[in-house]
N, C-alpha and C. Protein backbone atom coordinates (compact mmCIF):
# COMPACT_ATOMS: atom_id res chain seq x y z
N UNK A 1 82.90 95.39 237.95
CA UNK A 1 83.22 94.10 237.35
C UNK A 1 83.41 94.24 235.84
N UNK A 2 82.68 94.91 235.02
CA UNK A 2 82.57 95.48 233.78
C UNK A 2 83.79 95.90 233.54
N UNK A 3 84.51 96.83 234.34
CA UNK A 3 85.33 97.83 233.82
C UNK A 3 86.77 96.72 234.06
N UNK A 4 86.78 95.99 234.61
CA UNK A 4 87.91 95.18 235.15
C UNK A 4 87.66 94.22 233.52
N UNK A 5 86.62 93.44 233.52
CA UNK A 5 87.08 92.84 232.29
C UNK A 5 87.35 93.70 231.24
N UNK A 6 86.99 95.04 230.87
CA UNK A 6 87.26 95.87 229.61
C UNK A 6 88.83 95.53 230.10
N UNK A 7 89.47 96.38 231.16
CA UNK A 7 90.65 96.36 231.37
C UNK A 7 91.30 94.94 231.26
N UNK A 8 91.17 94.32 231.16
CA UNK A 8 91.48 92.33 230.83
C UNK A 8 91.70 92.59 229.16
N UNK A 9 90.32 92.92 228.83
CA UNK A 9 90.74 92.72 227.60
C UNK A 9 91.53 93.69 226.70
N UNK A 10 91.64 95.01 227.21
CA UNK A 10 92.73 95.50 226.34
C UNK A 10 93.96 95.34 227.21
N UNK A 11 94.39 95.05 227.98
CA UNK A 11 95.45 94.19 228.13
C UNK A 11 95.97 93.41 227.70
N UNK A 12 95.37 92.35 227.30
CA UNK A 12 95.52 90.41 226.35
C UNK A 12 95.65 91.25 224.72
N UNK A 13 95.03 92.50 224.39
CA UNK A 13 95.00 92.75 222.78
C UNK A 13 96.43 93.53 222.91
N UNK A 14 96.77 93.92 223.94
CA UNK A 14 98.40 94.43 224.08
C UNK A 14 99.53 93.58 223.84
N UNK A 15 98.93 92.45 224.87
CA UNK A 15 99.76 91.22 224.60
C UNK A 15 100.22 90.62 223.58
N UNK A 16 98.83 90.12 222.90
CA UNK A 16 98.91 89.82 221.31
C UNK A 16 99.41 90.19 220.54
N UNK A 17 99.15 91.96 220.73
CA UNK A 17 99.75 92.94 219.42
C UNK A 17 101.20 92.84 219.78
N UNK A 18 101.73 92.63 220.46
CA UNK A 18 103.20 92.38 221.13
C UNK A 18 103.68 91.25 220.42
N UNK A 19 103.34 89.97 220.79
CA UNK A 19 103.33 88.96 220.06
C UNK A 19 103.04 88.98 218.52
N UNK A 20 102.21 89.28 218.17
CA UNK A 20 102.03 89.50 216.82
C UNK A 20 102.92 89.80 216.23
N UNK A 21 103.53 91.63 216.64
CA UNK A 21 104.93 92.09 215.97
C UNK A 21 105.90 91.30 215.95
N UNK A 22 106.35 90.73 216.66
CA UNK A 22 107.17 89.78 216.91
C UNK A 22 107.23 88.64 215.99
N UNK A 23 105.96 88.67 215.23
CA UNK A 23 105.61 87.63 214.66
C UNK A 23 106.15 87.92 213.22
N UNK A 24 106.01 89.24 212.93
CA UNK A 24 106.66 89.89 212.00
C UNK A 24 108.18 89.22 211.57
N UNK A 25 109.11 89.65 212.71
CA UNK A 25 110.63 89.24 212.90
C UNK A 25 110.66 87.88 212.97
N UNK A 26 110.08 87.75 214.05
CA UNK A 26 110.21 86.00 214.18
C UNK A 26 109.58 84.68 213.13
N UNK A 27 110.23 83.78 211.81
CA UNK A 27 109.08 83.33 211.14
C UNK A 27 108.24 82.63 212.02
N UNK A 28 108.48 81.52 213.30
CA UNK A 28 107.91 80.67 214.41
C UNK A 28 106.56 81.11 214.57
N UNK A 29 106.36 82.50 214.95
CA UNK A 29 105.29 83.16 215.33
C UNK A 29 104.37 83.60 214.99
N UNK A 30 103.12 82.90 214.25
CA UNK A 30 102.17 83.43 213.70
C UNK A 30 101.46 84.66 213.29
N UNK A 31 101.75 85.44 212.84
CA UNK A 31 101.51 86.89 212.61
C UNK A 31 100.10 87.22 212.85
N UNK A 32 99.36 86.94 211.60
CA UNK A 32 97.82 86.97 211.53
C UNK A 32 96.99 86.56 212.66
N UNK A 33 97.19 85.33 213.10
CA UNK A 33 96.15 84.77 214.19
C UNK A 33 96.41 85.66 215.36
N UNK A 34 97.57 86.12 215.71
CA UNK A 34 97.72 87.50 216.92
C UNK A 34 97.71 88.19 216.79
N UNK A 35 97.35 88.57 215.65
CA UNK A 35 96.71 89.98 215.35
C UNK A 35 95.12 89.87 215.41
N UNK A 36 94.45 88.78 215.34
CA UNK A 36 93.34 89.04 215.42
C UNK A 36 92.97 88.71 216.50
N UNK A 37 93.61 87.88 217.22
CA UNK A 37 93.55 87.73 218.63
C UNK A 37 93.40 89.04 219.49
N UNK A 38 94.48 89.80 219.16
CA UNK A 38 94.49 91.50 219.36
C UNK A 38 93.24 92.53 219.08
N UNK A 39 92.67 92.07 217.56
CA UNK A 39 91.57 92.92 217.34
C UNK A 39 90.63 92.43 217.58
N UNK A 40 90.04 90.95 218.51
CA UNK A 40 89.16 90.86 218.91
C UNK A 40 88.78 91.19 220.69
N UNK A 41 90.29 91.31 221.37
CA UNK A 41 90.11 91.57 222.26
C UNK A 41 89.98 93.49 222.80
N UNK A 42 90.61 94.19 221.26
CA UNK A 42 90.71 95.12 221.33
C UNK A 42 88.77 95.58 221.01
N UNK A 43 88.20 94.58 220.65
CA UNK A 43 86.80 95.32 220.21
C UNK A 43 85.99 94.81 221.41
N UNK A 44 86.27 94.03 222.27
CA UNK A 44 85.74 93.45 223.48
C UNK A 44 86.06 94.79 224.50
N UNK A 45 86.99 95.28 224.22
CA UNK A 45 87.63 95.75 225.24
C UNK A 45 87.25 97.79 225.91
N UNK A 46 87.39 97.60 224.25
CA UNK A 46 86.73 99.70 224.53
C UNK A 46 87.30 99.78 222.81
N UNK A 47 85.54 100.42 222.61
CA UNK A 47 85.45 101.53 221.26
C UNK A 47 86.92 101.91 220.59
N UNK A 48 87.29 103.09 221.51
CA UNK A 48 88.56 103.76 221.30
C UNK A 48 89.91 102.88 221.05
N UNK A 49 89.62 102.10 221.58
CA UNK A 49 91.37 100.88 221.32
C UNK A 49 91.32 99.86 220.01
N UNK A 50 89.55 99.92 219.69
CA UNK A 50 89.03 98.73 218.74
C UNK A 50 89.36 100.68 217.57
N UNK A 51 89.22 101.81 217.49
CA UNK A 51 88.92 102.42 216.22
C UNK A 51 90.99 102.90 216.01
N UNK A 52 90.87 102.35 217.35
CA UNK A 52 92.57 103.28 217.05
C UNK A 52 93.43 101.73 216.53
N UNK A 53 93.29 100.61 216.89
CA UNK A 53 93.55 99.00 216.21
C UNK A 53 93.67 99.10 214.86
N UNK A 54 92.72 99.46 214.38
CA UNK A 54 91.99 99.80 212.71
C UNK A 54 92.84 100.78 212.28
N UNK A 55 92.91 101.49 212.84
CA UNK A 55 93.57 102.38 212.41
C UNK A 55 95.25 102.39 211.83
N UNK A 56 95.61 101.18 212.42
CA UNK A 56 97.64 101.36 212.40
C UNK A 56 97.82 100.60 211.07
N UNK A 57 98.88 100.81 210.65
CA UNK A 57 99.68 100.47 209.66
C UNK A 57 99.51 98.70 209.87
N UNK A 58 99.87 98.73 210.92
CA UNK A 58 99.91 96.67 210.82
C UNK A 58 98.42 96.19 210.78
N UNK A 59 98.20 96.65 211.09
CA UNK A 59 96.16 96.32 210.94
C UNK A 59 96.12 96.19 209.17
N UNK A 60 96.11 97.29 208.70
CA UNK A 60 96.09 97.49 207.58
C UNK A 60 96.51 96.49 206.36
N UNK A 61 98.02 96.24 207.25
CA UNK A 61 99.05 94.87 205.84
C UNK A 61 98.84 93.77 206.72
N UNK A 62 98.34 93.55 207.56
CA UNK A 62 98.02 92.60 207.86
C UNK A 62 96.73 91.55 208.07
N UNK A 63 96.22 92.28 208.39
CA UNK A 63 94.33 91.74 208.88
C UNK A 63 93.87 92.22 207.95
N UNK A 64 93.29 93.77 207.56
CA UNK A 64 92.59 94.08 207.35
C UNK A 64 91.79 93.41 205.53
N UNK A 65 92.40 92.91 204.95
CA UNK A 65 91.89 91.96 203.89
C UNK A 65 91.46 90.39 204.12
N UNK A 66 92.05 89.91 205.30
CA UNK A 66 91.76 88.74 205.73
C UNK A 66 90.10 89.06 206.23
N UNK A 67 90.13 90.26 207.03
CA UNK A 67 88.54 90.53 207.50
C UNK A 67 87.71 91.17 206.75
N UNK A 68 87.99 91.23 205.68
CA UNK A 68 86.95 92.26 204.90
C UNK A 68 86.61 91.07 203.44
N UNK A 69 87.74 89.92 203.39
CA UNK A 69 87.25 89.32 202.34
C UNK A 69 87.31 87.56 201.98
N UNK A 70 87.51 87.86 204.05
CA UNK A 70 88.31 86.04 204.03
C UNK A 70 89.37 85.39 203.42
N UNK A 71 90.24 86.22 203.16
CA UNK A 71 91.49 85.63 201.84
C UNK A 71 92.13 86.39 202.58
N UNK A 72 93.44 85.13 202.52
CA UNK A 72 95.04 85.26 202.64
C UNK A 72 95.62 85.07 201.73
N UNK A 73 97.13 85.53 201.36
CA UNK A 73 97.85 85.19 200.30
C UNK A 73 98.42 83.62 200.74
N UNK A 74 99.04 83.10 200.09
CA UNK A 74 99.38 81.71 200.07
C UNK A 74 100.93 81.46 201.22
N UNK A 75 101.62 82.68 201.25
CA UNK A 75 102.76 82.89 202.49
C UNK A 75 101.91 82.90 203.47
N UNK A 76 101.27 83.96 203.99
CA UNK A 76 100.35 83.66 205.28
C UNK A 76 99.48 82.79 205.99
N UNK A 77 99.12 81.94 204.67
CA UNK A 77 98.64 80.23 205.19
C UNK A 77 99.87 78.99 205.19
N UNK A 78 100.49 79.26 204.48
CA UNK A 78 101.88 78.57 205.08
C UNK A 78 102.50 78.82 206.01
N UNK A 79 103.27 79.83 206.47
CA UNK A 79 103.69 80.66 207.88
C UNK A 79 102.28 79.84 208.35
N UNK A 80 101.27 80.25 208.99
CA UNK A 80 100.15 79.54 210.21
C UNK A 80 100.10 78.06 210.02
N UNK A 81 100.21 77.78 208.90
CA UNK A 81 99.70 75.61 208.88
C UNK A 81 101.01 75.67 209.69
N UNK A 82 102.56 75.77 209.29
CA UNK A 82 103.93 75.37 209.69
C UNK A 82 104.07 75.75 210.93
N UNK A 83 103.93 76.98 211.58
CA UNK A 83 103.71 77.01 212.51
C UNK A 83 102.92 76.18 213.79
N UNK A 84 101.80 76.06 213.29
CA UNK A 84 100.89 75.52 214.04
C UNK A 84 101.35 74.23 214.06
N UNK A 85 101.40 73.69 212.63
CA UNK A 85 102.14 71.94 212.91
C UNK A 85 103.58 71.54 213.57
N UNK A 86 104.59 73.09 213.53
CA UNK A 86 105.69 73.05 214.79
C UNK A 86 105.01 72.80 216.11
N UNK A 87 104.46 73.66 216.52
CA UNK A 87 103.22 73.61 218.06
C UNK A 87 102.64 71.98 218.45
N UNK A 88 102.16 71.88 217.07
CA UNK A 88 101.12 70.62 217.44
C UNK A 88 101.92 69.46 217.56
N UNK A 89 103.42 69.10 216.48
CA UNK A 89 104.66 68.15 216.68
C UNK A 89 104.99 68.02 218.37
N UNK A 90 105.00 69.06 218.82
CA UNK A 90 105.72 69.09 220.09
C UNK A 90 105.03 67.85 221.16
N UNK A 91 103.81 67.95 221.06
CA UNK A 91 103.20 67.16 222.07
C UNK A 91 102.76 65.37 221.44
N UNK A 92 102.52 65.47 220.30
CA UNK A 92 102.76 64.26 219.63
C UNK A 92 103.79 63.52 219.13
N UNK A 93 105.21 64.36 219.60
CA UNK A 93 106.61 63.57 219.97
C UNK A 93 106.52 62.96 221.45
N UNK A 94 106.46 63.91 222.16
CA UNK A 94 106.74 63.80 223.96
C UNK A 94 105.44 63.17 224.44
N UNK A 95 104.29 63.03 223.56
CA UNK A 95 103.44 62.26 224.36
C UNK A 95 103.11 60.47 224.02
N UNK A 96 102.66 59.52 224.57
CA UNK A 96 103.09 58.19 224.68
C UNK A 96 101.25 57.83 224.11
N UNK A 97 100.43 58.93 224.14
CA UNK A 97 98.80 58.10 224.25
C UNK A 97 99.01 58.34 222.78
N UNK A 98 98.00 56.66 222.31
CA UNK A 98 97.48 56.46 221.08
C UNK A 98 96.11 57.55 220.56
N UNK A 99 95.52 57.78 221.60
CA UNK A 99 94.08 58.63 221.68
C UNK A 99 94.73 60.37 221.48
N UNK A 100 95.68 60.43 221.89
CA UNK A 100 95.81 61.91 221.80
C UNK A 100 96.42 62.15 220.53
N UNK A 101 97.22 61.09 220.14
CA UNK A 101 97.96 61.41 218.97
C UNK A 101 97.33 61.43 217.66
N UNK A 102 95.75 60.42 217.84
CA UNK A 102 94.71 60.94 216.45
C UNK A 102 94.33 61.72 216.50
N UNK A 103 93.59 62.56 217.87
CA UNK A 103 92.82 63.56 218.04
C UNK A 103 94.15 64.90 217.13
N UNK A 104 95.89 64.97 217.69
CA UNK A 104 96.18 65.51 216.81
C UNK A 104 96.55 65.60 215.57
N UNK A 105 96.41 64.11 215.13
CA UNK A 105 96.22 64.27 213.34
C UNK A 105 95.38 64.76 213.00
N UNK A 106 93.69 64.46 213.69
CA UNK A 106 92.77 64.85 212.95
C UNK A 106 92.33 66.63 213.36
N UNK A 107 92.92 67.14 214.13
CA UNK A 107 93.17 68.28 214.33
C UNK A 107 94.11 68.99 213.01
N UNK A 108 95.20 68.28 212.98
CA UNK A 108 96.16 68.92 211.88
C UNK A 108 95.01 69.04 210.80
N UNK A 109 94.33 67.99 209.92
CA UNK A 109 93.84 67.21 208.75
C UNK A 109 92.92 68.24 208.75
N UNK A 110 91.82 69.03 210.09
CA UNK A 110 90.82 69.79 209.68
C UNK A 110 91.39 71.31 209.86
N UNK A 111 92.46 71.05 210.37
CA UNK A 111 93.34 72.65 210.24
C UNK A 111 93.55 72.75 208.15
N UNK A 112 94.00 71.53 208.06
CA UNK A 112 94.31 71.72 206.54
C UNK A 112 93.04 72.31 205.23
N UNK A 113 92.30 71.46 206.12
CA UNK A 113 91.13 71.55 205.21
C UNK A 113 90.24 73.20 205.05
N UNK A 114 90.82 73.27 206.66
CA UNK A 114 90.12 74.57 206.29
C UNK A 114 90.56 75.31 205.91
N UNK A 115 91.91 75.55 206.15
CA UNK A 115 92.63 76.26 205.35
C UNK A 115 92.66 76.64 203.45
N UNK A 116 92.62 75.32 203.02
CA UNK A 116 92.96 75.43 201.97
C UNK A 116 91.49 75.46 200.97
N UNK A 117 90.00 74.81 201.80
CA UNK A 117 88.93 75.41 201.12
C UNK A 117 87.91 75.80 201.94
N UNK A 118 88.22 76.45 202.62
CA UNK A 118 87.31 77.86 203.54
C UNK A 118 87.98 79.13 203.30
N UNK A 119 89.24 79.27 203.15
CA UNK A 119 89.97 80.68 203.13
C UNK A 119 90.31 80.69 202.05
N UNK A 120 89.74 81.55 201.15
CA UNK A 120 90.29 81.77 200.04
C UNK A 120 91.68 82.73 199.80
N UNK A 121 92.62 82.28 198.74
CA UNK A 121 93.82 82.27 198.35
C UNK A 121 93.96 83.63 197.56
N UNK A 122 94.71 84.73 197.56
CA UNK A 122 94.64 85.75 196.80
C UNK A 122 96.49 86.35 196.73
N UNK A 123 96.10 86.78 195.52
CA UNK A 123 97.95 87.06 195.01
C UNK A 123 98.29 88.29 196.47
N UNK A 124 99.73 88.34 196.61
CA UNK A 124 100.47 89.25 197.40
C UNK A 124 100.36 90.53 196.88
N UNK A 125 100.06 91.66 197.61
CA UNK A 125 99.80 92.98 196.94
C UNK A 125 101.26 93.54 197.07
């Protein structure tokens, strides 16, 4: 049962890291958040996939300052708010409830907040 979820989870950190790159090319696609999506399933998953993760070039320009010091540059929290508020538009066009549509303002409002004073802001290297 053990070995089936390891295998789950470096699977889904395959996925991610897939997505992620993509995220690179694509602006739509959140870069950062699937990448860590990736390196958390990659450290769930087996030692060896979590030291060889760490190890790559995109780990490096990508995560690896977000996790070592909580700071993004100010492109990488724009790319994720815009993104995310493309995502979150979708269902608060096409949906008709008054109740769902605060829950996603106030979803957006504490996405903002945290963003802009929980994660600290640092120049582009």
């Amino acid at each position: 049962m053990i070995r089936i979820k390891n295998y789950s989870y470096i699977f889904f950190g395959f996925i991610f890291l897939g997505l992620g790159m993509l995220g690179i090319i694509l602006p739509l696609l959140p870069t950062t958040p699937l990448l860590l999506l990736a390196s958390v399933c990659f450290v769930r998953g087996s030692k060896k996939f979590e030291v060889w993760f760490k190890s790559t070039k995109l780990y490096k320009k990508h995560l690896e300052e977000f996790v070592k010091n909580k700071a993004m540059t100010i492109r990488q929290k724009v790319t994720i708010l815009l993104s995310a508020d493309c995502m979150i538009a979708i269902p608060f066009i096409l949906l008709d409830s008054f109740l769902i549509r605060m829950l996603l303002i106030l979803i957006v409002g504490y996405k903002y907040y945290y963003f802009i004073c929980k994660i600290n802001t640092i120049k582009a290297s």
